[in-house]
Protein backbone atom coordinates (compact mmCIF):
# COMPACT_ATOMS: atom_id res chain seq x y z
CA UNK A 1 -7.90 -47.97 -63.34
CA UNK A 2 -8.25 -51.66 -63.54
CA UNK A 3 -11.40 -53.64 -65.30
CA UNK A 4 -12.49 -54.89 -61.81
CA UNK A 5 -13.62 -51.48 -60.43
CA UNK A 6 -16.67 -50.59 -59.62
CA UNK A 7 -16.62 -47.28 -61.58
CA UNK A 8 -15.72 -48.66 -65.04
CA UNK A 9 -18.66 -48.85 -67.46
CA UNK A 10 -21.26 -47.19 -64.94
CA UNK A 11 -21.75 -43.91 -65.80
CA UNK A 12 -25.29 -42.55 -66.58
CA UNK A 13 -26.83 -44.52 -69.90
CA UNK A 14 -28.03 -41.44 -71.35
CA UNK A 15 -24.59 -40.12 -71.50
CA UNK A 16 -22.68 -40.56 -74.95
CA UNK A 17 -20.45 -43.68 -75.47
CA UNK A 18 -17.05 -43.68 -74.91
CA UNK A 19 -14.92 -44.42 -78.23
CA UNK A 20 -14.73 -47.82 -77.82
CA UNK A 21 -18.54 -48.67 -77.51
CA UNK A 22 -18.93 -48.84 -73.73
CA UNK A 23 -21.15 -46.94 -71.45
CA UNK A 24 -18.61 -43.86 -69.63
CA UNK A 25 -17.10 -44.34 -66.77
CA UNK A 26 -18.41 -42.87 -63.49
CA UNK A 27 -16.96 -39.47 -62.65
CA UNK A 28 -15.36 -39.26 -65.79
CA UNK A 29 -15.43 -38.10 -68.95
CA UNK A 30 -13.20 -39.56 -72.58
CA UNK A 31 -10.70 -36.85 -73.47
CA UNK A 32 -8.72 -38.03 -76.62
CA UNK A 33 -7.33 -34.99 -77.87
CA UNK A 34 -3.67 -33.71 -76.74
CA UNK A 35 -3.04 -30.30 -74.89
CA UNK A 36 -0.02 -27.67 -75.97
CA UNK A 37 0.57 -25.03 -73.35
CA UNK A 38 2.62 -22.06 -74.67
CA UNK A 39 5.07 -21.01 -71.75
CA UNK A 40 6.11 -17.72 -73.58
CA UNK A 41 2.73 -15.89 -73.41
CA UNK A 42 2.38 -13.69 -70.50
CA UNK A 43 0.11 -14.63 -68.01
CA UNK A 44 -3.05 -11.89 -66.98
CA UNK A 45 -1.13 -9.38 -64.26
CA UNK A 46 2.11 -10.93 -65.00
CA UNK A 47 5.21 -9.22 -66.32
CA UNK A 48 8.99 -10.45 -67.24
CA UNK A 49 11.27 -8.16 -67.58
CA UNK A 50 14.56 -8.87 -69.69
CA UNK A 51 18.38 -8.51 -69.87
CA UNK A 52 19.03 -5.55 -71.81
CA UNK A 53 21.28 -6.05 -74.80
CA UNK A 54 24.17 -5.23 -75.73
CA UNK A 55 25.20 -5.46 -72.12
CA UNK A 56 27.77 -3.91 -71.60
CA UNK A 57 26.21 -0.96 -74.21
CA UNK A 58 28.15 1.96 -75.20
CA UNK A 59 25.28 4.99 -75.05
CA UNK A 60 22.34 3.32 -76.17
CA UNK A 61 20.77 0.05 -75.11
CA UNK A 62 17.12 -1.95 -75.77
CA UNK A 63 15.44 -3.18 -72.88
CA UNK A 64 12.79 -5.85 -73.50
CA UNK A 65 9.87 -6.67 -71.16
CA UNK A 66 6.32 -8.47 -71.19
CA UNK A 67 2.77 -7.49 -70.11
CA UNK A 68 0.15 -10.43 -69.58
CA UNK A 69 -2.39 -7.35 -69.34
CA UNK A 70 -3.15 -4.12 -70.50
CA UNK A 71 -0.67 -2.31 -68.25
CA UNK A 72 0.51 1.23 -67.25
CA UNK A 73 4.36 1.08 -68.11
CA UNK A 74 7.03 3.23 -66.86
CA UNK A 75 10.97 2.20 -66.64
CA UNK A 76 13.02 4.08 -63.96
CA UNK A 77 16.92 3.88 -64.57
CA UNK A 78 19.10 4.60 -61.59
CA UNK A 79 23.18 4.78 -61.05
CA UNK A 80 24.89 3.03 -58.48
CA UNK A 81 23.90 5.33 -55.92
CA UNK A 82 19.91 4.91 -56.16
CA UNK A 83 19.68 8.37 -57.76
CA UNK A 84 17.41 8.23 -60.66
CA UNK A 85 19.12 9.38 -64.18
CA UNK A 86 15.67 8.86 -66.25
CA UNK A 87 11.97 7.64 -66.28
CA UNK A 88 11.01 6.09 -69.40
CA UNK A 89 6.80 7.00 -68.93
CA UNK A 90 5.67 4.72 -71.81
CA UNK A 91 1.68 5.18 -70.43
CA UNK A 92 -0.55 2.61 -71.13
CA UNK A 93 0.51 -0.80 -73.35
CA UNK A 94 -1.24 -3.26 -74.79
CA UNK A 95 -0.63 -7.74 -73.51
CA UNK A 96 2.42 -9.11 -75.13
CA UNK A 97 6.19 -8.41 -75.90
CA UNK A 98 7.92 -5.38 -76.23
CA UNK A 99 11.46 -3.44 -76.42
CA UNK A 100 12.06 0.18 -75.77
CA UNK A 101 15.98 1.91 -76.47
CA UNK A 102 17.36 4.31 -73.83
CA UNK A 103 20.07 6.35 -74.57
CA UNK A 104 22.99 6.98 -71.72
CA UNK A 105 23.73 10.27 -73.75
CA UNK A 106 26.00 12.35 -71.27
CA UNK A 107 25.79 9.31 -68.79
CA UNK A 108 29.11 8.44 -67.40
CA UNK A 109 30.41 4.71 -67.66
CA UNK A 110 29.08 2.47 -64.83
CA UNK A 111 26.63 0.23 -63.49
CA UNK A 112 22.97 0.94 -63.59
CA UNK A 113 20.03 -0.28 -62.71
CA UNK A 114 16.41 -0.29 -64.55
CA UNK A 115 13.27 -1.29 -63.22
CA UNK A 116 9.84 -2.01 -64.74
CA UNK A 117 6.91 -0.36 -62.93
CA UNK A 118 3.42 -1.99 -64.15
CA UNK A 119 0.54 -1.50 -62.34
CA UNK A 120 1.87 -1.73 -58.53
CA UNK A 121 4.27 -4.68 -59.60
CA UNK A 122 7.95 -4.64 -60.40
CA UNK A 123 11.45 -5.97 -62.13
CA UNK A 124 14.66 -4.76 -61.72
CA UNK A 125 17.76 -5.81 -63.82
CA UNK A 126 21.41 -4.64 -63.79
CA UNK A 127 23.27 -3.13 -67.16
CA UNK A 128 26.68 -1.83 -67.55
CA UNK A 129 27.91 1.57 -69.13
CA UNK A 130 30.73 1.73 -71.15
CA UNK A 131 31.80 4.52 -73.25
């Protein structure tokens, strides 16, 4: 904005002053205060689903996943083949971060896959086997 245009100073007289003694500025309003946005909060209907760890795990592993909503949760783990091995039904789960262990038990070594089912959305990450 420059000094010469025609919206500086104009605003409506019965508004408040800006901080420097002059009548607002048309359209606008005097915002002096800065604005922190946290990135790692989960949005409303937004999940993020993480890398499990260890990966590669020998027979048990923690997956870690976020809900921007209350959320029906359920993790399906498959094998290389698409055949489903087990379904993690962890009903209904409050916003935030969480972490849920799955144990391979009598799994044999090899690549799965898991996948986080929330509320007609999903995530699907890789983890490795190794016993």
């Amino acid at each position: 904005m420059t000094q010469n245009s025609p919206c500086i100073d104009t605003g409506n007289p019965a508004s408040l002053y800006d901080p420097d003694n002059t009548r607002a500025d048309m359209g606008a309003f005097y915002f002096h205060h800065g604005v922190a946005v946290d990135d790692d909060i989960p949005k409303p209907g937004n999940i993020s689903l993480g890398q499990n760890y260890p990966n590669p795990f020998n027979a048990s592993t923690i997956i870690e996943f976020s809900l921007g909503g209350p959320s029906d949760v359920t993790i399906d783990i498959y094998d290389l083949l698409g055949r489903a091995v087990a379904m993690l039904d962890l009903g209904r789960m409050s916003p935030g971060r969480h972490e849920v262990s799955w144990n391979a038990g009598d799994n044999p070594s090899g690549v799965y896959f898991y996948r986080l089912r929330v509320d007609g959305a999903s995530e699907t990450r890789r983890m490795v086997l190794l016993k």
